[in-house]
Protein backbone atom coordinates (compact mmCIF):
# COMPACT_ATOMS: atom_id res chain seq x y z
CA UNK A 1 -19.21 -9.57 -0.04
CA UNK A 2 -16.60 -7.28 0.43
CA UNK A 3 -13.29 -8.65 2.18
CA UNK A 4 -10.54 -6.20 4.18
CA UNK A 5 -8.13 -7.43 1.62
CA UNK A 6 -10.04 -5.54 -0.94
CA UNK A 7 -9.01 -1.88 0.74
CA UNK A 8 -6.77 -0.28 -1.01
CA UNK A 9 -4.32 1.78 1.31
CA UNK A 10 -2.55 4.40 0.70
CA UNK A 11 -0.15 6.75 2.92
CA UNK A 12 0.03 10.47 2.90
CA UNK A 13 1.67 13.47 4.45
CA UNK A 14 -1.04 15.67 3.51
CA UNK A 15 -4.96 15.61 4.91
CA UNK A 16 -7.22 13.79 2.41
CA UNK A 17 -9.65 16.48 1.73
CA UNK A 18 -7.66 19.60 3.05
CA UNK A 19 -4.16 18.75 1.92
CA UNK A 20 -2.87 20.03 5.12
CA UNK A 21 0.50 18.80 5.95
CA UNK A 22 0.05 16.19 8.77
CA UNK A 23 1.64 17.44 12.46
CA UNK A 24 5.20 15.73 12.62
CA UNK A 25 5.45 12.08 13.29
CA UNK A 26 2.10 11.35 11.89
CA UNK A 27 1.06 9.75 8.94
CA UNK A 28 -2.23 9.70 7.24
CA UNK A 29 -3.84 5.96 6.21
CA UNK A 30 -6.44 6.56 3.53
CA UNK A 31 -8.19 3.57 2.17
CA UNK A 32 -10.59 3.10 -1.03
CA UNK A 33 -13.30 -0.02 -1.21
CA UNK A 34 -15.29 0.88 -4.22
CA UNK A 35 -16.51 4.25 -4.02
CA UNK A 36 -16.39 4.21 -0.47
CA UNK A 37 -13.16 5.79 1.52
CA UNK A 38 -12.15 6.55 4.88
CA UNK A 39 -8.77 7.71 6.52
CA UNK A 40 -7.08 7.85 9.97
CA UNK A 41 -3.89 9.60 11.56
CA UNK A 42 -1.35 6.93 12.78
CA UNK A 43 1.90 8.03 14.73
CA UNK A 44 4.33 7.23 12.43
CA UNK A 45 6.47 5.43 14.44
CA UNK A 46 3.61 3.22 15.23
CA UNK A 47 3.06 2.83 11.62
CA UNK A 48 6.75 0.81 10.82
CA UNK A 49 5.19 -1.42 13.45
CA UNK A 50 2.37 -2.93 11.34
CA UNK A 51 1.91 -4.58 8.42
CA UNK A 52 -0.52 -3.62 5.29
CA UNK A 53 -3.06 -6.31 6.31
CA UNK A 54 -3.31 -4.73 9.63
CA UNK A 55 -4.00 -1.15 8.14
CA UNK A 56 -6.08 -2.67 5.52
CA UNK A 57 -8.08 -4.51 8.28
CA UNK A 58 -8.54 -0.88 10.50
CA UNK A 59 -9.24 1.22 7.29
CA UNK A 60 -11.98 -1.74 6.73
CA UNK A 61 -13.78 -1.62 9.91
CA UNK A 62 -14.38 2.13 8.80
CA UNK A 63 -15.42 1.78 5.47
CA UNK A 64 -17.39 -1.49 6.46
CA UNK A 65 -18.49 -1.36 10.23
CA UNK A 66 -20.23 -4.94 11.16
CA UNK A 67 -23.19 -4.85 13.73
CA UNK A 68 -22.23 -6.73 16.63
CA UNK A 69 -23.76 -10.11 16.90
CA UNK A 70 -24.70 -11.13 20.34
């Protein structure tokens, strides 16, 4: 079973799929698990707040989204 440790992240100043440059003071977070990937737009400042287990476990609650369990 896949684990949020198994994202790889990477950061970019260009859009994924467009490679726009990102609006100022943003940062994208692009993450790969398998052949799966998914990426968000974090202020940067924001960004030298967290740590790569954090954006690893955002970036995997898009690639991997769990049904609620009630």
């Amino acid at each position: 079973m896949s684990k949020f440790k198994d994202v790889v992240v990477t950061l970019s100043k260009k859009h994924p799929q467009t490679a726009e440059p990102v609006q100022a003071g943003h940062t994208f977070v692009i993450g790969v698990l398998g052949k799966k990937s998914a990426y968000y737009e974090i202020a940067t400042e924001q960004l030298n707040n967290l740590h790569n287990d954090d954006l690893q476990k955002a970036l995997f609650q898009l690639l991997h989204p769990q049904t609620p369990h009630h």
